[in-house]
Structure formats: structure tokens, C-alpha cells
PDB file of N, CA and C in Angstrom:
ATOM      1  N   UNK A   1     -11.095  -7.926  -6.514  1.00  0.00           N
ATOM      2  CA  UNK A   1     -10.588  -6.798  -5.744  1.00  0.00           C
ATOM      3  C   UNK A   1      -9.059  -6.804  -5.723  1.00  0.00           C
ATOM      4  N   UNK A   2      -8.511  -7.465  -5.731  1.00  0.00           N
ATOM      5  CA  UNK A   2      -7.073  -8.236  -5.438  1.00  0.00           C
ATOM      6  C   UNK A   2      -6.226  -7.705  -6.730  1.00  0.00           C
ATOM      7  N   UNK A   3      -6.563  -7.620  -7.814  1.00  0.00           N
ATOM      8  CA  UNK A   3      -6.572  -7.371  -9.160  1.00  0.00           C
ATOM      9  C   UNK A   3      -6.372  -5.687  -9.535  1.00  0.00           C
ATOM     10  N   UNK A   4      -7.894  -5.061  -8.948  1.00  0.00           N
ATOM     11  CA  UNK A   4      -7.800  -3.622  -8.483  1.00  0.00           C
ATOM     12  C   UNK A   4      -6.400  -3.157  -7.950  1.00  0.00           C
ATOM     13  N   UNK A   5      -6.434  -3.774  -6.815  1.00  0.00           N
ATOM     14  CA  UNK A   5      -5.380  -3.173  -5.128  1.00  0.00           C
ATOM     15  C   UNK A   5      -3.973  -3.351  -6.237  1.00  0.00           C
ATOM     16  N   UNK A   6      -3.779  -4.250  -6.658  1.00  0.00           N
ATOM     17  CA  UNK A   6      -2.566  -4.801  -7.462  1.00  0.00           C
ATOM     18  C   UNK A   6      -2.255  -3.328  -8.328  1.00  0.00           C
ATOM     19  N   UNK A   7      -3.104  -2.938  -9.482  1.00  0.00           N
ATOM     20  CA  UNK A   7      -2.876  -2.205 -10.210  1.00  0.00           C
ATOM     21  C   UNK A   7      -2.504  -0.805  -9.487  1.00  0.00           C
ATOM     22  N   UNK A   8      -3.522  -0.336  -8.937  1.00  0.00           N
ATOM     23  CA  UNK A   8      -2.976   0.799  -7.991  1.00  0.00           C
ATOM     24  C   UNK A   8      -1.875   0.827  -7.463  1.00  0.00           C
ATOM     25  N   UNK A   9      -1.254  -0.359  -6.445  1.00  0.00           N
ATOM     26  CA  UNK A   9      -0.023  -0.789  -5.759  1.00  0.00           C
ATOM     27  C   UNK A   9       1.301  -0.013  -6.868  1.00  0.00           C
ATOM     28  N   UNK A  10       0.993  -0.493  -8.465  1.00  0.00           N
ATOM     29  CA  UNK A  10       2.228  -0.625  -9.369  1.00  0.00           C
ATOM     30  C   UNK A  10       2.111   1.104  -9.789  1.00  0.00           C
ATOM     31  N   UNK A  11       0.661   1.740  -9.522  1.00  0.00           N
ATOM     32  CA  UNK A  11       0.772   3.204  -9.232  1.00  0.00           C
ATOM     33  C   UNK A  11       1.959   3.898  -8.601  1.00  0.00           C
ATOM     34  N   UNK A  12       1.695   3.573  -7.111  1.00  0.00           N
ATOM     35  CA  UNK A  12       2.605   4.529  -5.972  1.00  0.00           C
ATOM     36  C   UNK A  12       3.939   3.665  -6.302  1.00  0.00           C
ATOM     37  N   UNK A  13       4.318   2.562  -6.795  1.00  0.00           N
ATOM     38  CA  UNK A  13       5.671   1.652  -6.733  1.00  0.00           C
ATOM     39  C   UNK A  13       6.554   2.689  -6.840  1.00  0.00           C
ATOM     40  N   UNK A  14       6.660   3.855  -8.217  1.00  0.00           N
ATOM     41  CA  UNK A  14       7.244   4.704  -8.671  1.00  0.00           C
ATOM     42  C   UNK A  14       7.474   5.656  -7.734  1.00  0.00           C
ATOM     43  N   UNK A  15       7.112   6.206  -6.946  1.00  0.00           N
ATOM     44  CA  UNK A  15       7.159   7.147  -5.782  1.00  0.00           C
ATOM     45  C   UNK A  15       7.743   6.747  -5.490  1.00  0.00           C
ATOM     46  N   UNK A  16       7.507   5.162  -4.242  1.00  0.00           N
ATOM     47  CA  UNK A  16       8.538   4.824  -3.283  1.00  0.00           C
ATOM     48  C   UNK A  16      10.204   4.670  -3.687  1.00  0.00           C
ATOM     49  N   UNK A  17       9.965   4.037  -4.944  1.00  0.00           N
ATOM     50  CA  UNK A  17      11.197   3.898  -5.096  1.00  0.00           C
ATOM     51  C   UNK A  17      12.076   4.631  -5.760  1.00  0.00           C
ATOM     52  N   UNK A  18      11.526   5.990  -5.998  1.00  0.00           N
ATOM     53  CA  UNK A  18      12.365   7.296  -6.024  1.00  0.00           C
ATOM     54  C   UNK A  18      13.354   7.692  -5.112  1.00  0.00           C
ATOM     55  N   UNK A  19      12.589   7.277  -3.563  1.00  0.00           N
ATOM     56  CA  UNK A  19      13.264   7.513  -2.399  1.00  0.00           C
ATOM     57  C   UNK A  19      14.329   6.136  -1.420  1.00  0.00           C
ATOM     58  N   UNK A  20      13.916   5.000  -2.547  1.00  0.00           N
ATOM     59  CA  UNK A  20      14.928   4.054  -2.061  1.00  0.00           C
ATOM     60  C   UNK A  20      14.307   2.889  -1.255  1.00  0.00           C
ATOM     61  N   UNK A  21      12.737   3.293  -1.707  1.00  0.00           N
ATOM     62  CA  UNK A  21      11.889   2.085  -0.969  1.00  0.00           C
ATOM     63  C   UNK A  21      11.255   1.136  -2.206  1.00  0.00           C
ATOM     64  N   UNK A  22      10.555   0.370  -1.689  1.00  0.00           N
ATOM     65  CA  UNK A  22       9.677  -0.624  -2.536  1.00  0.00           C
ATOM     66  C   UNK A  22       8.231  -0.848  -1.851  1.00  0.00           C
ATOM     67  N   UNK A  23       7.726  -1.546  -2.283  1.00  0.00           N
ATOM     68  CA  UNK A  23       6.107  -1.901  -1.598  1.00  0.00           C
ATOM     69  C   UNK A  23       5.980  -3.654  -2.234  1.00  0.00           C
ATOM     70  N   UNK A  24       5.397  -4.353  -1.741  1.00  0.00           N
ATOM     71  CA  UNK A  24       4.798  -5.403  -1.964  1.00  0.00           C
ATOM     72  C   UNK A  24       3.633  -6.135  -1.530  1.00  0.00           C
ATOM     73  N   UNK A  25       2.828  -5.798  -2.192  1.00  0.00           N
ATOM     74  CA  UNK A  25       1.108  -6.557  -1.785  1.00  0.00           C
ATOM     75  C   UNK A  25       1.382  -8.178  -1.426  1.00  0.00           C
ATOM     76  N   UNK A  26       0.831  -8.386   0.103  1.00  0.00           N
ATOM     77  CA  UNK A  26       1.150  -9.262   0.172  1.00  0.00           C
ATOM     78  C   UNK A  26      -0.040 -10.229   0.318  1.00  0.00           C
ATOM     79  N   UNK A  27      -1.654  -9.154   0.287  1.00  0.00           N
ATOM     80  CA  UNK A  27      -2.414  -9.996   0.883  1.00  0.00           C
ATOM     81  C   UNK A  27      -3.546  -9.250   0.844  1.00  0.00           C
ATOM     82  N   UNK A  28      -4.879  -9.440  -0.040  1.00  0.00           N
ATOM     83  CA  UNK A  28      -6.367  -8.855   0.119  1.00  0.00           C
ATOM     84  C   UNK A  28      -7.004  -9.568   0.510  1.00  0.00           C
ATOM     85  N   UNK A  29      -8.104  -8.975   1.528  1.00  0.00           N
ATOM     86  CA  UNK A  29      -8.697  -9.950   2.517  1.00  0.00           C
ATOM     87  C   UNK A  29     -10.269  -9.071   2.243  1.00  0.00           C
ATOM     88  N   UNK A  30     -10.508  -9.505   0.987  1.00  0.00           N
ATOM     89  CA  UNK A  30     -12.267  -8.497   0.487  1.00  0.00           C
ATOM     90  C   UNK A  30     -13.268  -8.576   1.524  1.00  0.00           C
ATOM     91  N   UNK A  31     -13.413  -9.526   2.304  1.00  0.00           N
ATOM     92  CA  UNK A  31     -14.890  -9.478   3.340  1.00  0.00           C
ATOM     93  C   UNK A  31     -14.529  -8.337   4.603  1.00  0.00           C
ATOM     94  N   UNK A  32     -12.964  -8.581   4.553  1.00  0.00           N
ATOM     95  CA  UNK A  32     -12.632  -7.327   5.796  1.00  0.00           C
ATOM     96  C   UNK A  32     -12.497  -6.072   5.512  1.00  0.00           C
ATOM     97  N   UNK A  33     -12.275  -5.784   3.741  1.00  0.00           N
ATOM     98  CA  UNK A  33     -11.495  -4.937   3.304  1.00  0.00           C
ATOM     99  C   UNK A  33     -10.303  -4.528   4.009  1.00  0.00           C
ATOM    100  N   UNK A  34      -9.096  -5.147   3.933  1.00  0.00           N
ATOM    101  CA  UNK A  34      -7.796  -5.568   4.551  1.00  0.00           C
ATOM    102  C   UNK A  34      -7.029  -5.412   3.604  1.00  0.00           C
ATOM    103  N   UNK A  35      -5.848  -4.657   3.169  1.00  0.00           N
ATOM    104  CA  UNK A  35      -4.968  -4.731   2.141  1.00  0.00           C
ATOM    105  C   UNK A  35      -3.560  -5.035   2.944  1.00  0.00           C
ATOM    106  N   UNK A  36      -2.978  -6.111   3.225  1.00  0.00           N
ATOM    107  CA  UNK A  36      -2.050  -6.032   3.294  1.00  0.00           C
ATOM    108  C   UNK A  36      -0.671  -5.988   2.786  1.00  0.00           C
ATOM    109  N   UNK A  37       0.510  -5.161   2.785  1.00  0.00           N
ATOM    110  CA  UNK A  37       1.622  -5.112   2.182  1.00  0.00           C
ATOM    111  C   UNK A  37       2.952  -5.004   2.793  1.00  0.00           C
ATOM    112  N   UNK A  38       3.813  -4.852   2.371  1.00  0.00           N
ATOM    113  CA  UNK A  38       5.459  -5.174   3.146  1.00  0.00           C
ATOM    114  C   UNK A  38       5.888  -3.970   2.331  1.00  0.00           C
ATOM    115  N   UNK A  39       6.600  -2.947   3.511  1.00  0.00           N
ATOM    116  CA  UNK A  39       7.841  -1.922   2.691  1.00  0.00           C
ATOM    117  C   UNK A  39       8.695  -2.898   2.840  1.00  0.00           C
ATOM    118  N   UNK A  40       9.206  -1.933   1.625  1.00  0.00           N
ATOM    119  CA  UNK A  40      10.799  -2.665   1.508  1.00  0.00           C
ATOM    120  C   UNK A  40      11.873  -1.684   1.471  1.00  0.00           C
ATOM    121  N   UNK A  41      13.349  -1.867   1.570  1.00  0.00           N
ATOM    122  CA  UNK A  41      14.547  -1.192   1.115  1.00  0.00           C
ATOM    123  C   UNK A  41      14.447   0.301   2.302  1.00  0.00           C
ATOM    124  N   UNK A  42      14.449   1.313   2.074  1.00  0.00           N
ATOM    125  CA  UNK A  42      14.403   2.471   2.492  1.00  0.00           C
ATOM    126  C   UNK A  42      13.377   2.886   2.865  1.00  0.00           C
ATOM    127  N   UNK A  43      11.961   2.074   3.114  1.00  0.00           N
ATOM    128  CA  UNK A  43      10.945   2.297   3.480  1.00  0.00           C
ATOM    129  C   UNK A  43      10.678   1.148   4.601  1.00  0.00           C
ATOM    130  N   UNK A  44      11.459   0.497   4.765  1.00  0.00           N
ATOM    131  CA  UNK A  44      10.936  -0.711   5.872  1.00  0.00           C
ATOM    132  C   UNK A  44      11.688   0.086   6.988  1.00  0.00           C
ATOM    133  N   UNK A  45      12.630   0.793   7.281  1.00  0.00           N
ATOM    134  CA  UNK A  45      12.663   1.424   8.530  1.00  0.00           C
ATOM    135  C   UNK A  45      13.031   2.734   8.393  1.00  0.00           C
ATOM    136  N   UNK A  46      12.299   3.497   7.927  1.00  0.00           N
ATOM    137  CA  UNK A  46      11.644   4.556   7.772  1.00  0.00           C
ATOM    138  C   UNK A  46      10.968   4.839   8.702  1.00  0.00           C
ATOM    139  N   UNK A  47      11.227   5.821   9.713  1.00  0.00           N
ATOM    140  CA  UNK A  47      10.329   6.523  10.603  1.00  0.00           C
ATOM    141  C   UNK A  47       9.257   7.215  10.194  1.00  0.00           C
ATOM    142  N   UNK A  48       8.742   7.610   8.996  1.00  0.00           N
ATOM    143  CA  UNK A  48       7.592   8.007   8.374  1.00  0.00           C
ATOM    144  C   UNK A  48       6.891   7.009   7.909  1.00  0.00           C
ATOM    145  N   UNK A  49       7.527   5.679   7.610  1.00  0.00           N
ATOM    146  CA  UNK A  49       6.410   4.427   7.097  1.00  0.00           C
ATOM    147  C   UNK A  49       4.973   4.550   7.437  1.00  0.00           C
ATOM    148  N   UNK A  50       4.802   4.675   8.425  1.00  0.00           N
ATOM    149  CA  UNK A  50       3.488   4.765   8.723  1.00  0.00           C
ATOM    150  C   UNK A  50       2.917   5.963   8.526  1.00  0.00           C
ATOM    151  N   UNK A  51       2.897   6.840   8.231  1.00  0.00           N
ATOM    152  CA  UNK A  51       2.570   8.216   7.529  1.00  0.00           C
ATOM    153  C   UNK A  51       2.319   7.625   5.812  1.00  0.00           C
ATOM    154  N   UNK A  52       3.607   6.997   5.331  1.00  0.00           N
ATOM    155  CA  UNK A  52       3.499   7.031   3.917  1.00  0.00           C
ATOM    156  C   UNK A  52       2.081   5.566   4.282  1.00  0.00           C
ATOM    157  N   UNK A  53       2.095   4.830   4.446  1.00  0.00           N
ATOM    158  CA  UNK A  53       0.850   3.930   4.418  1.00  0.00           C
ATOM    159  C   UNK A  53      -0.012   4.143   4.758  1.00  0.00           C
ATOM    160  N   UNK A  54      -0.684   5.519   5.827  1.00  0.00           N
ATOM    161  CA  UNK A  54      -2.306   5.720   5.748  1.00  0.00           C
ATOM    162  C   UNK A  54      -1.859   6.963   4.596  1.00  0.00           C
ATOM    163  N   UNK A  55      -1.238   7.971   4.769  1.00  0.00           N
ATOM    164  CA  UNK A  55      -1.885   8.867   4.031  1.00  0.00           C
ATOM    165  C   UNK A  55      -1.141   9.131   2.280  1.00  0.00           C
ATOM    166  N   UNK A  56      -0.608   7.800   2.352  1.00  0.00           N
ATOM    167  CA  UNK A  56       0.173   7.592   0.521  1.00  0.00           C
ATOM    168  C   UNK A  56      -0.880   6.396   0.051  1.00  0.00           C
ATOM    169  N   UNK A  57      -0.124   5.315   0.352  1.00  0.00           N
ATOM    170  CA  UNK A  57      -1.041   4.113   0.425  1.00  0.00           C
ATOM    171  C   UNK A  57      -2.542   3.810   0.442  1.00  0.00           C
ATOM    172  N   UNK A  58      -2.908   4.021   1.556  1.00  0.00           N
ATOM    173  CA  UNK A  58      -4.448   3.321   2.149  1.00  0.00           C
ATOM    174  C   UNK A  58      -4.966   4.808   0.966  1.00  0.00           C
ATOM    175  N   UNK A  59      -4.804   6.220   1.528  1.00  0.00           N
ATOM    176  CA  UNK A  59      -5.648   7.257   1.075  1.00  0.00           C
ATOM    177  C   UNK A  59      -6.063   7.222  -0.856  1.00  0.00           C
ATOM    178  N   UNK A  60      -4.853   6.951  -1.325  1.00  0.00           N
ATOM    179  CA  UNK A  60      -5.025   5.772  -2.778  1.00  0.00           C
ATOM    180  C   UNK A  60      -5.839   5.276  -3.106  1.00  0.00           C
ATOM    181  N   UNK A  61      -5.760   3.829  -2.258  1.00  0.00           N
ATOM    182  CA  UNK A  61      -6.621   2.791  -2.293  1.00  0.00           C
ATOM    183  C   UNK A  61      -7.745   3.084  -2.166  1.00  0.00           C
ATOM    184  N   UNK A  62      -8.003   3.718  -1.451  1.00  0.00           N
ATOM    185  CA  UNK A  62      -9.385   4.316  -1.397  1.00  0.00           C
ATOM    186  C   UNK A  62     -10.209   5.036  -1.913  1.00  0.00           C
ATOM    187  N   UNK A  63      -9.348   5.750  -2.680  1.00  0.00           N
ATOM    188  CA  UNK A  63      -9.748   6.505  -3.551  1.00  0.00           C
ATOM    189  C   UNK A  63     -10.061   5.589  -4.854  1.00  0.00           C
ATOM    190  N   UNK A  64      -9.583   4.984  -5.056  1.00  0.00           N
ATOM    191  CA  UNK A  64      -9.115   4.648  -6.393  1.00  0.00           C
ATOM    192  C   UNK A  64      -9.926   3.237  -6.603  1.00  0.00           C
ATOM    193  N   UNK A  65     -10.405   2.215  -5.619  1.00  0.00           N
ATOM    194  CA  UNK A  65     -11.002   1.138  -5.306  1.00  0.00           C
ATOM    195  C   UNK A  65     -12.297   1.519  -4.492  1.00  0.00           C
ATOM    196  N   UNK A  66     -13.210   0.846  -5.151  1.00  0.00           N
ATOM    197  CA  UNK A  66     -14.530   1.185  -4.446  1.00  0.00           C
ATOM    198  C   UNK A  66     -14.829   0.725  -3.408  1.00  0.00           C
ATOM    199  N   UNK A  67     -14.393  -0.191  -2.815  1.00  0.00           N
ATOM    200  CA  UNK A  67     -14.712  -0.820  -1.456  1.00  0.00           C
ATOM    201  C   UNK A  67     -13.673   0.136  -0.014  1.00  0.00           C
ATOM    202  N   UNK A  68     -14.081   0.240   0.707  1.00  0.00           N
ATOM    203  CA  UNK A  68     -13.414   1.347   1.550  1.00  0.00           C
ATOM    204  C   UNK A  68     -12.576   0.508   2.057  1.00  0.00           C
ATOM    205  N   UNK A  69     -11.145   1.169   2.491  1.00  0.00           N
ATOM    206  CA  UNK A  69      -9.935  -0.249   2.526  1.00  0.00           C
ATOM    207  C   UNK A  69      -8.827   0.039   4.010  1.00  0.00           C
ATOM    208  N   UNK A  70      -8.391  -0.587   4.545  1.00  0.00           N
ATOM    209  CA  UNK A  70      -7.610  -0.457   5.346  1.00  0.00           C
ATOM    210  C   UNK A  70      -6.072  -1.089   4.903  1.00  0.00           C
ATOM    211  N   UNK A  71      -5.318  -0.070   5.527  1.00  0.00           N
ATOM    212  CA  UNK A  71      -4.197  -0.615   4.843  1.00  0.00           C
ATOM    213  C   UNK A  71      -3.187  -1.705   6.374  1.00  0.00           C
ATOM    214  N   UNK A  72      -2.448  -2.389   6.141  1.00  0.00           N
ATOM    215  CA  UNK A  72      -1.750  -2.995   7.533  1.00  0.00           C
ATOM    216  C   UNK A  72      -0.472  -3.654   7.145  1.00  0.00           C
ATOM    217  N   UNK A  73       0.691  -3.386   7.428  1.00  0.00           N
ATOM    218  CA  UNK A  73       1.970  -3.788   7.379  1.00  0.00           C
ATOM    219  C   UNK A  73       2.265  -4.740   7.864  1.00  0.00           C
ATOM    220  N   UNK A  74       2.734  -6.029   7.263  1.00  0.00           N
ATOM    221  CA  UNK A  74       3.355  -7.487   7.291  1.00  0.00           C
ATOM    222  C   UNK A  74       4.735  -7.671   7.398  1.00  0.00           C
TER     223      UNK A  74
END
């Protein structure tokens, strides 16, 4: 699963860092379905961060990975 989340992750990378952010997977937790990751740069205090991680991020992942996923910031 970890492998999956990874590839997708290097998906949206390009987005964020159009706008001056980054992303980094920091952590899949498959029995919880748990994806955890770290903004970075222009996205770590970003008043929309949490907008871009359920509905950029997690909505992705979910799509895109068969196990239904939650996303959570580290």
C-alpha cells in the first residue's frame, strides 16, 4: 500500500509546488488506512492546508488507491 500512496503522492507533488509548497509522505499505517504526510514550504502555513489535504490529497488517494484512506498532518 505504502508503494501505491508513494506514487500518487509524486502525482499532486507538481501542483503543490507550483504554488511554493511541497508534500512529504511520512507514514502508511494499512490496518487503519492512515496516510500520513508533512506540508512543506508555502503549504505548511497555509490557511487552506487543510482544504488542500481532504479535498486535493486524501480525495486522490482515494480515488486512486483501493483501500479507503484518511489523510492526517505530521
Amino acid at each position: 500500500m505504502k508503494e501505491e500512496v508513494s506514487k500518487v503522492i509524486e502525482k499532486i507533488r507538481p501542483f503543490l509546488q507550483r504554488d511554493g509548497g511541497d508534500i512529504e509522505l511520512i507514514d502508511v499505517v494499512p490496518e487503519e488506512h492512515v496516510v500520513k504526510v508533512r506540508l512543506q514550504g508555502a503549504c505548511s502555513g497555509c490557511p487552506g492546508a487543510q482544504m488542500t489535504l481532504k479535498l486535493g490529497v486524501e480525495r486522490t488517494l482515494r480515488e486512486e488507491v483501493d483501500s479507503l484512506i484518511k489523510v492526517v498532518p505530521v
